[in-house]
PDB file of N, CA and C in Angstrom:
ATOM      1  N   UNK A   1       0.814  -1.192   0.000  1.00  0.00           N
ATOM      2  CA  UNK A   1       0.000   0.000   0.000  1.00  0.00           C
ATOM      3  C   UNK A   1       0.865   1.267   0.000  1.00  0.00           C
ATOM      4  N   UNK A   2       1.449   1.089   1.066  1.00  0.00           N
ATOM      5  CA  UNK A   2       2.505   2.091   0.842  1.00  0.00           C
ATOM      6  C   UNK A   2       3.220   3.040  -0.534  1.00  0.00           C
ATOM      7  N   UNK A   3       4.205   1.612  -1.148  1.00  0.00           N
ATOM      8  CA  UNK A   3       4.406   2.307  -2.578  1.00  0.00           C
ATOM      9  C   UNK A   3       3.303   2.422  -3.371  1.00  0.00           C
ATOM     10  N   UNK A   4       2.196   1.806  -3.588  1.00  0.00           N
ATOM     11  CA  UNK A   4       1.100   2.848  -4.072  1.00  0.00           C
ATOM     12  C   UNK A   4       0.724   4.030  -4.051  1.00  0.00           C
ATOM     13  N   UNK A   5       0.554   4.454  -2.435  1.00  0.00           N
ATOM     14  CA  UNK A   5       0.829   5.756  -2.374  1.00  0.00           C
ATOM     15  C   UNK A   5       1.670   7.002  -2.633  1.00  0.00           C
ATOM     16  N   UNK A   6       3.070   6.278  -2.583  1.00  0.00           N
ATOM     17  CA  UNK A   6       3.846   6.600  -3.457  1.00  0.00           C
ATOM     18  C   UNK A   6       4.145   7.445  -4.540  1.00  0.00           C
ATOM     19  N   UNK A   7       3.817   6.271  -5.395  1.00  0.00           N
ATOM     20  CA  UNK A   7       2.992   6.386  -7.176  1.00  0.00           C
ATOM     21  C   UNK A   7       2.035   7.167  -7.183  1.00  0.00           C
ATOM     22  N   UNK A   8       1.277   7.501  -6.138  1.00  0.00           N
ATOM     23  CA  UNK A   8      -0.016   8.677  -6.598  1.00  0.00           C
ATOM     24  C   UNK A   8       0.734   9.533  -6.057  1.00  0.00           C
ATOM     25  N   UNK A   9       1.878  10.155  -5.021  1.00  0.00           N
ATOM     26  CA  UNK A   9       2.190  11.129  -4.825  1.00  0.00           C
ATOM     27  C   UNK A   9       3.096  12.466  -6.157  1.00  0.00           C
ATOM     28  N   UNK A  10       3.646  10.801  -6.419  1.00  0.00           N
ATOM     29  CA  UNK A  10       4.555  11.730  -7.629  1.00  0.00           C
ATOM     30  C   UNK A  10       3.790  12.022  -8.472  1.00  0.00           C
ATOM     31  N   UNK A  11       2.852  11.247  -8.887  1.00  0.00           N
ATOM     32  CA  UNK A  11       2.088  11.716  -9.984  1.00  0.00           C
ATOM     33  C   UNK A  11       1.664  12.692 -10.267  1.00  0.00           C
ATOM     34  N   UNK A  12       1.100  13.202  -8.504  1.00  0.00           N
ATOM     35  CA  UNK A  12       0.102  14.457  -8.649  1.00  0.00           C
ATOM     36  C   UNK A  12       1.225  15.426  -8.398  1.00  0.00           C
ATOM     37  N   UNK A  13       2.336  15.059  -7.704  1.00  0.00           N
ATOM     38  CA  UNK A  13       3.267  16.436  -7.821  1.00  0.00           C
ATOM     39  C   UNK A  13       3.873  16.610  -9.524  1.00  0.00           C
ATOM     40  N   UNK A  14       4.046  15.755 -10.220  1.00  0.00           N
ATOM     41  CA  UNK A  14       4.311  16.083 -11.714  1.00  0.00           C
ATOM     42  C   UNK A  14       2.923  16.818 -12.281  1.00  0.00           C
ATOM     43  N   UNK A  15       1.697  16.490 -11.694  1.00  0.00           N
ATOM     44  CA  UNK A  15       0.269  16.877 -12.655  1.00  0.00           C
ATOM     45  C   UNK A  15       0.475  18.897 -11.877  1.00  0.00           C
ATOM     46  N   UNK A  16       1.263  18.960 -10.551  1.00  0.00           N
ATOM     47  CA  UNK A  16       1.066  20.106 -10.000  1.00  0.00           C
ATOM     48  C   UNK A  16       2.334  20.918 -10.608  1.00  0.00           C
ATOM     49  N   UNK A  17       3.075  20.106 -11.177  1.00  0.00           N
ATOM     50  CA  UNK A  17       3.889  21.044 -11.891  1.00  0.00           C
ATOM     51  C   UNK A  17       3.590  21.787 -13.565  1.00  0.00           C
ATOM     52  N   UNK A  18       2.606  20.860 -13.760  1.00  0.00           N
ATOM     53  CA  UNK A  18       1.765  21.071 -14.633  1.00  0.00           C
ATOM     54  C   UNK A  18       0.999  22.100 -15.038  1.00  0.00           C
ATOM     55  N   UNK A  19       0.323  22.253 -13.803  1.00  0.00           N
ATOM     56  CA  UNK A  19      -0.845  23.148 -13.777  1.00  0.00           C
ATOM     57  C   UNK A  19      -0.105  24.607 -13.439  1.00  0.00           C
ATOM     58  N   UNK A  20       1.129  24.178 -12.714  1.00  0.00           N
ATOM     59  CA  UNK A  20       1.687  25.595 -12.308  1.00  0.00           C
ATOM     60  C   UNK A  20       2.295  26.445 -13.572  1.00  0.00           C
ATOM     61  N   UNK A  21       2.672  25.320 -14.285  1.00  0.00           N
ATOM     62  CA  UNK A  21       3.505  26.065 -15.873  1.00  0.00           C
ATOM     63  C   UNK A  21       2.216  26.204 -16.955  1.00  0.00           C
ATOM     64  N   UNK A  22       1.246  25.695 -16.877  1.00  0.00           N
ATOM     65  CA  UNK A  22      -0.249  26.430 -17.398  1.00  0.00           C
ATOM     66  C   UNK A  22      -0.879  27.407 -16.791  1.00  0.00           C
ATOM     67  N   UNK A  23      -0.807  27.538 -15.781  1.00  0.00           N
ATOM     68  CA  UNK A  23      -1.277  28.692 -14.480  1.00  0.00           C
ATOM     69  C   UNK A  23      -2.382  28.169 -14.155  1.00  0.00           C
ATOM     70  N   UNK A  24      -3.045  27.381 -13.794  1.00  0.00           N
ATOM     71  CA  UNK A  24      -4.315  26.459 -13.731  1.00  0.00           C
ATOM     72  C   UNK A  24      -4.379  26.712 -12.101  1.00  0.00           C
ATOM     73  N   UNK A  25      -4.979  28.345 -11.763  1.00  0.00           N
ATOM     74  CA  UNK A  25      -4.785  28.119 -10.070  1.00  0.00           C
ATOM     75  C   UNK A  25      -5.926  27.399  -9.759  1.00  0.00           C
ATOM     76  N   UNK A  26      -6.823  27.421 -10.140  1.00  0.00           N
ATOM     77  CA  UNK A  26      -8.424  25.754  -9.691  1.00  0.00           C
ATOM     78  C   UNK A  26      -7.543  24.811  -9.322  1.00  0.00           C
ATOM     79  N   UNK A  27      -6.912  24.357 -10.189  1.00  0.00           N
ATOM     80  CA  UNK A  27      -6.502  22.970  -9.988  1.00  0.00           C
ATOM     81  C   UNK A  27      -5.152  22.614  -9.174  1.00  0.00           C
ATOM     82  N   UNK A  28      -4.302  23.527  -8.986  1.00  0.00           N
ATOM     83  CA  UNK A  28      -3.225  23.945  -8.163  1.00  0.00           C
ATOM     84  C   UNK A  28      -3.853  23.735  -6.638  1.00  0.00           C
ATOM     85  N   UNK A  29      -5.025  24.578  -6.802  1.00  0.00           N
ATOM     86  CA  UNK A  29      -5.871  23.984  -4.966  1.00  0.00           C
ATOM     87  C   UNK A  29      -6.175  22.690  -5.024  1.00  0.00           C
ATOM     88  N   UNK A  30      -6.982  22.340  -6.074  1.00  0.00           N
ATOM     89  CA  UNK A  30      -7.287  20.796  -5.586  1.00  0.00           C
ATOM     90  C   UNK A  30      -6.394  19.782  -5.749  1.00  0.00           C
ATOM     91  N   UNK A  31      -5.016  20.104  -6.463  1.00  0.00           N
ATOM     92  CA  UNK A  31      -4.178  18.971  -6.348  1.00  0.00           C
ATOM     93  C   UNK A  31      -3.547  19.347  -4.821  1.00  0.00           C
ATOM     94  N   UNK A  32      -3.010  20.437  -4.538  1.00  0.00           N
ATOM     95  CA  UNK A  32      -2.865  20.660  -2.907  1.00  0.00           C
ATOM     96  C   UNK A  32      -3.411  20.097  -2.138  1.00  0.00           C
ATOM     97  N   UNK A  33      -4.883  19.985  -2.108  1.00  0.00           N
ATOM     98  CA  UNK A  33      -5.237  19.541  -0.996  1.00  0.00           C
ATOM     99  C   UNK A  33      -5.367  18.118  -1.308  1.00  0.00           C
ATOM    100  N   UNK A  34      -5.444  17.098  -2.759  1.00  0.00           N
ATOM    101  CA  UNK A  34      -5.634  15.723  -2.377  1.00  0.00           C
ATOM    102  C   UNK A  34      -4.475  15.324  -1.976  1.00  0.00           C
ATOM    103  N   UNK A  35      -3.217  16.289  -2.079  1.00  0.00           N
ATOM    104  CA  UNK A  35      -1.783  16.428  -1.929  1.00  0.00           C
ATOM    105  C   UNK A  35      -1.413  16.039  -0.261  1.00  0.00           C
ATOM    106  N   UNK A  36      -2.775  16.922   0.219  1.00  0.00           N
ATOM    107  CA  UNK A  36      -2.965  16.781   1.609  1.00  0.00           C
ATOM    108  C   UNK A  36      -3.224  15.735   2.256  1.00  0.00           C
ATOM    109  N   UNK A  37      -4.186  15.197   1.554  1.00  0.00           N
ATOM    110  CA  UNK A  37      -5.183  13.909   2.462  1.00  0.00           C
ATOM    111  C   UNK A  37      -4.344  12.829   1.761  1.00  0.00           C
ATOM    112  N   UNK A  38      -3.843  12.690   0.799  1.00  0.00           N
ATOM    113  CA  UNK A  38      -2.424  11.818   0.200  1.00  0.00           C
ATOM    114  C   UNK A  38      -1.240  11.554   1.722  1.00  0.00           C
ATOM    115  N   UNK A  39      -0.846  12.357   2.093  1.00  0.00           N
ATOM    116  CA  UNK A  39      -0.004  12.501   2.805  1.00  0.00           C
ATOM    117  C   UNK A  39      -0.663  12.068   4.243  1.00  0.00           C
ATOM    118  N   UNK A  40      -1.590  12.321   4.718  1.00  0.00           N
ATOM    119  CA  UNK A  40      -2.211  11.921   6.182  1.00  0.00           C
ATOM    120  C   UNK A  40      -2.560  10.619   5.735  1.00  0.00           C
ATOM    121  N   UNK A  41      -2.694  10.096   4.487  1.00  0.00           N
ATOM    122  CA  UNK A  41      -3.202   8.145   4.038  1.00  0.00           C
ATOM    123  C   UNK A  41      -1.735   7.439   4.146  1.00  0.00           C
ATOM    124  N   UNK A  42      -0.598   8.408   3.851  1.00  0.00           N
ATOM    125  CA  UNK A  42       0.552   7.596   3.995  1.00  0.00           C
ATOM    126  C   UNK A  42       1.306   7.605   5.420  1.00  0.00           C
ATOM    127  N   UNK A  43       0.888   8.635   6.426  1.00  0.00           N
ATOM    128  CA  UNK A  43       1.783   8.333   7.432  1.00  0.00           C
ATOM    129  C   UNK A  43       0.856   7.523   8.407  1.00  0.00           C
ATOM    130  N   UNK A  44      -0.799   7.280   8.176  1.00  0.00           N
ATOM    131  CA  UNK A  44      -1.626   6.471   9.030  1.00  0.00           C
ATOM    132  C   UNK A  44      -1.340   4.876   8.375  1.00  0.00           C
ATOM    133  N   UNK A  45      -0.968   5.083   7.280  1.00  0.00           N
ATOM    134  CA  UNK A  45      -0.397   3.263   6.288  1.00  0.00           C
ATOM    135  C   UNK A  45       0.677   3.008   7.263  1.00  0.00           C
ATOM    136  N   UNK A  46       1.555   3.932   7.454  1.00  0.00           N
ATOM    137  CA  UNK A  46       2.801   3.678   8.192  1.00  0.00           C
ATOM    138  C   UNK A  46       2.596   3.168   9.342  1.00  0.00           C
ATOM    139  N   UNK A  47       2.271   3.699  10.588  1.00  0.00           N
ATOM    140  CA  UNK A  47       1.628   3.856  12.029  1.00  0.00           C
ATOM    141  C   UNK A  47       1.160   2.291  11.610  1.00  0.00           C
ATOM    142  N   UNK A  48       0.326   2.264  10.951  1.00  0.00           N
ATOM    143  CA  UNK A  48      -0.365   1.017  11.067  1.00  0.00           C
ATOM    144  C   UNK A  48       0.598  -0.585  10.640  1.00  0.00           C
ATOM    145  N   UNK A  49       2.139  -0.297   9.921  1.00  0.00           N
ATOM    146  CA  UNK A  49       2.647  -1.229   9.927  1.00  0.00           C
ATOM    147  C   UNK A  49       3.610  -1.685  10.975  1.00  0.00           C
ATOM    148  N   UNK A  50       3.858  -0.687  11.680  1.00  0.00           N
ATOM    149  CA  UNK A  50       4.735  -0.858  12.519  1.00  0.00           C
ATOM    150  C   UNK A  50       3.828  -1.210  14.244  1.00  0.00           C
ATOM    151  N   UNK A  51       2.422  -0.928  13.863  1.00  0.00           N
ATOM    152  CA  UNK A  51       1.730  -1.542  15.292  1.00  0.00           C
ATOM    153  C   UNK A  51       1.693  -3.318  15.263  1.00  0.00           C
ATOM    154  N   UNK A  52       1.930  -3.747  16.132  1.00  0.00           N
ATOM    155  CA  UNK A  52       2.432  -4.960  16.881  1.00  0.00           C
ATOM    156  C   UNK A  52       1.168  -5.706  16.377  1.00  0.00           C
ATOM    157  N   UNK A  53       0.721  -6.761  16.139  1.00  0.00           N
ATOM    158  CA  UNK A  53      -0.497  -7.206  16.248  1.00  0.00           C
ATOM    159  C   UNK A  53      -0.669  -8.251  17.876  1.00  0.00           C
ATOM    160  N   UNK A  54      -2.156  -8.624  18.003  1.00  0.00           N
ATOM    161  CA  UNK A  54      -2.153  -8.809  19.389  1.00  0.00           C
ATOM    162  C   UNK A  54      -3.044 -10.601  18.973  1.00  0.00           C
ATOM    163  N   UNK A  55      -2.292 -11.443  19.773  1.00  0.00           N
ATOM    164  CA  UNK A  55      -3.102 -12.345  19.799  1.00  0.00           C
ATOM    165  C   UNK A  55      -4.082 -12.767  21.081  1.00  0.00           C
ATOM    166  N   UNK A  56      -5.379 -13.266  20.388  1.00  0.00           N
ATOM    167  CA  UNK A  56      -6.179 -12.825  21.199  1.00  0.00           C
ATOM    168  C   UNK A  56      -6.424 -14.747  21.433  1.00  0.00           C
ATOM    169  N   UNK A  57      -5.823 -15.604  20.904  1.00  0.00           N
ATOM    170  CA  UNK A  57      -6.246 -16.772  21.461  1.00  0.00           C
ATOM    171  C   UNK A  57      -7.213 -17.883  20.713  1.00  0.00           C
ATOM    172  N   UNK A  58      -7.432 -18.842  20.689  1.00  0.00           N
ATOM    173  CA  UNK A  58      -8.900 -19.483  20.288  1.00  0.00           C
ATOM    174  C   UNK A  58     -10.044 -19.576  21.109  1.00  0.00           C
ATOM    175  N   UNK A  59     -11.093 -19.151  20.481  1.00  0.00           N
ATOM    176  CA  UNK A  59     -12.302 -19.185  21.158  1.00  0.00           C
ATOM    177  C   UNK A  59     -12.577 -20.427  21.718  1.00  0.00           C
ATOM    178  N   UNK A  60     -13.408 -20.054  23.000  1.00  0.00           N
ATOM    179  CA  UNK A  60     -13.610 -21.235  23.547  1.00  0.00           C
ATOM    180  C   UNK A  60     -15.186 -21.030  24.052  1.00  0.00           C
ATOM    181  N   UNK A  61     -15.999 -22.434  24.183  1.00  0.00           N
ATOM    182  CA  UNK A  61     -17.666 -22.132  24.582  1.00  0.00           C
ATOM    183  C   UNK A  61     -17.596 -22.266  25.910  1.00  0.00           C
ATOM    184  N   UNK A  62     -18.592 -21.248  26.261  1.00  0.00           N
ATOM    185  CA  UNK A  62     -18.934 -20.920  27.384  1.00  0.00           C
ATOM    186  C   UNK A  62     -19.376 -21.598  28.370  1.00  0.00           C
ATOM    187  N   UNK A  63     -19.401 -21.880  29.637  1.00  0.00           N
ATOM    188  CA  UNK A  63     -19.551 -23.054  30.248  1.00  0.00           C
ATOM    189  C   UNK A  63     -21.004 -23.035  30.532  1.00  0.00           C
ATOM    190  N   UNK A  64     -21.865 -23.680  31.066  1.00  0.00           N
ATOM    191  CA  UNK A  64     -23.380 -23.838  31.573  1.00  0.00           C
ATOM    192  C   UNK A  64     -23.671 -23.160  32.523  1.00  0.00           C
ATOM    193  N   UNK A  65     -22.944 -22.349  33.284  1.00  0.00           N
ATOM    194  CA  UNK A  65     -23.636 -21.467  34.243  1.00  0.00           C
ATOM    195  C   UNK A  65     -23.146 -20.070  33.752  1.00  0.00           C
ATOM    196  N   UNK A  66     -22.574 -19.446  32.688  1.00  0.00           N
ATOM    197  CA  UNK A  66     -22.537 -17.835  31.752  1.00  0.00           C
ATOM    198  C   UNK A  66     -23.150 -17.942  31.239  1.00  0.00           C
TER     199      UNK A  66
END
């Protein structure tokens, strides 16, 4: 997931270099900001690989008096 994200980062920073040498300020904001929420998807991808996972055991049935 990670390098996916990646790959959409550069992309949209090449599409924002784009728009900047067309002068396209519309689209200069909205690549900014998916620029934004791009960047908060890759450091919560991160966080999330480096959390530990937890084992929780095999289920077991409940006895006759729970």
């Amino acid at each position: 997931m990670l390098l996916r994200l990646a790959e959409l980062e550069e992309d949209l920073l090449a599409r924002r270099k784009r728009a900047e040498e067309e002068q396209w300020p519309g689209e200069i904001d909205g690549i900014d900001m998916t620029i934004t929420f791009l960047r908060t998807k890759q450091a919560e991808a991160a966080r999330l690989t480096h959390r530990p996972t937890v084992h929780l055991g095999l289920p077991r049935p409940r006895s006759a008096r729970n």
